[in-house]
Protein backbone atom coordinates (compact mmCIF):
# COMPACT_ATOMS: atom_id res chain seq x y z
CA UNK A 1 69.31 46.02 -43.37
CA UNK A 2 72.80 47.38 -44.73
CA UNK A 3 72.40 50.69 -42.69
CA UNK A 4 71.88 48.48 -39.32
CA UNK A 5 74.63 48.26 -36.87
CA UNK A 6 75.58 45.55 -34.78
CA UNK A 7 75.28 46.70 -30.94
CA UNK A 8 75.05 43.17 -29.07
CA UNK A 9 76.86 39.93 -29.61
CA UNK A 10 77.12 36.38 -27.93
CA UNK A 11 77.16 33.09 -28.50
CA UNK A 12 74.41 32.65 -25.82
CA UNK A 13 70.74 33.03 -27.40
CA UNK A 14 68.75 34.33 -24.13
CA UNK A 15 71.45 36.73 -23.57
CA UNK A 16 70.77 38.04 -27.17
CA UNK A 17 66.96 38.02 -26.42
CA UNK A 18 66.94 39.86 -23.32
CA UNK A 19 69.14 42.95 -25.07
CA UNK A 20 66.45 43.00 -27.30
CA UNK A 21 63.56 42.77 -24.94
CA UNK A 22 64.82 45.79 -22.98
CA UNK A 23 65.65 47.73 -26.33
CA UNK A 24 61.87 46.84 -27.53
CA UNK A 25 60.98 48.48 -23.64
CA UNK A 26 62.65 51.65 -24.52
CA UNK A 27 61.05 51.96 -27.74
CA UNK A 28 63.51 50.74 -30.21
CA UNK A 29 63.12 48.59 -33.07
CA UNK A 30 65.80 46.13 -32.44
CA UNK A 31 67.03 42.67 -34.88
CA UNK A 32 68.10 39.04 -33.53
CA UNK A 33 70.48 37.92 -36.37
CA UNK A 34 71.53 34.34 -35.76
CA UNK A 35 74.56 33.64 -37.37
CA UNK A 36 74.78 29.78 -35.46
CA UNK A 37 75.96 27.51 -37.73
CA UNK A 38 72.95 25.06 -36.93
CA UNK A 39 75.26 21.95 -38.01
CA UNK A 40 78.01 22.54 -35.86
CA UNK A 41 76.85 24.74 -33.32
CA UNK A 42 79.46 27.34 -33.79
CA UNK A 43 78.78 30.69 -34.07
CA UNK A 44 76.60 33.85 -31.95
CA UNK A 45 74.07 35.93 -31.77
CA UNK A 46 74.07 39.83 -32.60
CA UNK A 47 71.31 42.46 -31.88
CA UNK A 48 71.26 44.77 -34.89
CA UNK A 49 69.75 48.69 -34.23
CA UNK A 50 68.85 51.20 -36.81
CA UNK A 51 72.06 53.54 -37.51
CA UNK A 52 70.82 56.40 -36.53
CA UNK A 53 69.77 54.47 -32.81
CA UNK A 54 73.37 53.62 -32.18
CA UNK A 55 74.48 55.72 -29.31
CA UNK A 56 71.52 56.07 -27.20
CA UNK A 57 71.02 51.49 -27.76
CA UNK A 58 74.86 51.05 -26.17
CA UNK A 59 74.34 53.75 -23.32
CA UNK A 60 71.13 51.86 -22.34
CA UNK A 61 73.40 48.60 -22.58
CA UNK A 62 76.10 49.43 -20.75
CA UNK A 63 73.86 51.33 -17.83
CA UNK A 64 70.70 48.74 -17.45
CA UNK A 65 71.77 45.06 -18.39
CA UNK A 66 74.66 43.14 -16.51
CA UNK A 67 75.78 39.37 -17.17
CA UNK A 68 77.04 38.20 -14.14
């Protein structure tokens, strides 16, 4: 997983999820990493992509998913 690059993060879990739902629509093979401390409930989420999926995974972020 070294050549993976982080593309998403938050510290809310469904937000995580539903980047990677829509990245799994478009054909991509995308990670959930938690890396919530599960003690103290510190912490976030990141969606991981393969390196070579970088630019087309944040142009499909920034055009089809909005957090308001």
């Amino acid at each position: 997983m070294s050549n993976w690059q982080k593309v998403f993060q938050d510290n809310q879990q469904y937000r995580a999820e539903i980047v990677k739902a829509v990245l799994e629509d478009a054909g991509m093979n995308p990670v959930l990493v938690d890396k919530k401390d599960s003690a103290y409930q510190f912490g976030h989420y990141e969606v991981r992509v393969a390196a070579e999926d970088v630019i087309e995974t944040l142009r499909l972020i920034n055009e089809e998913i909005r957090f308001e």
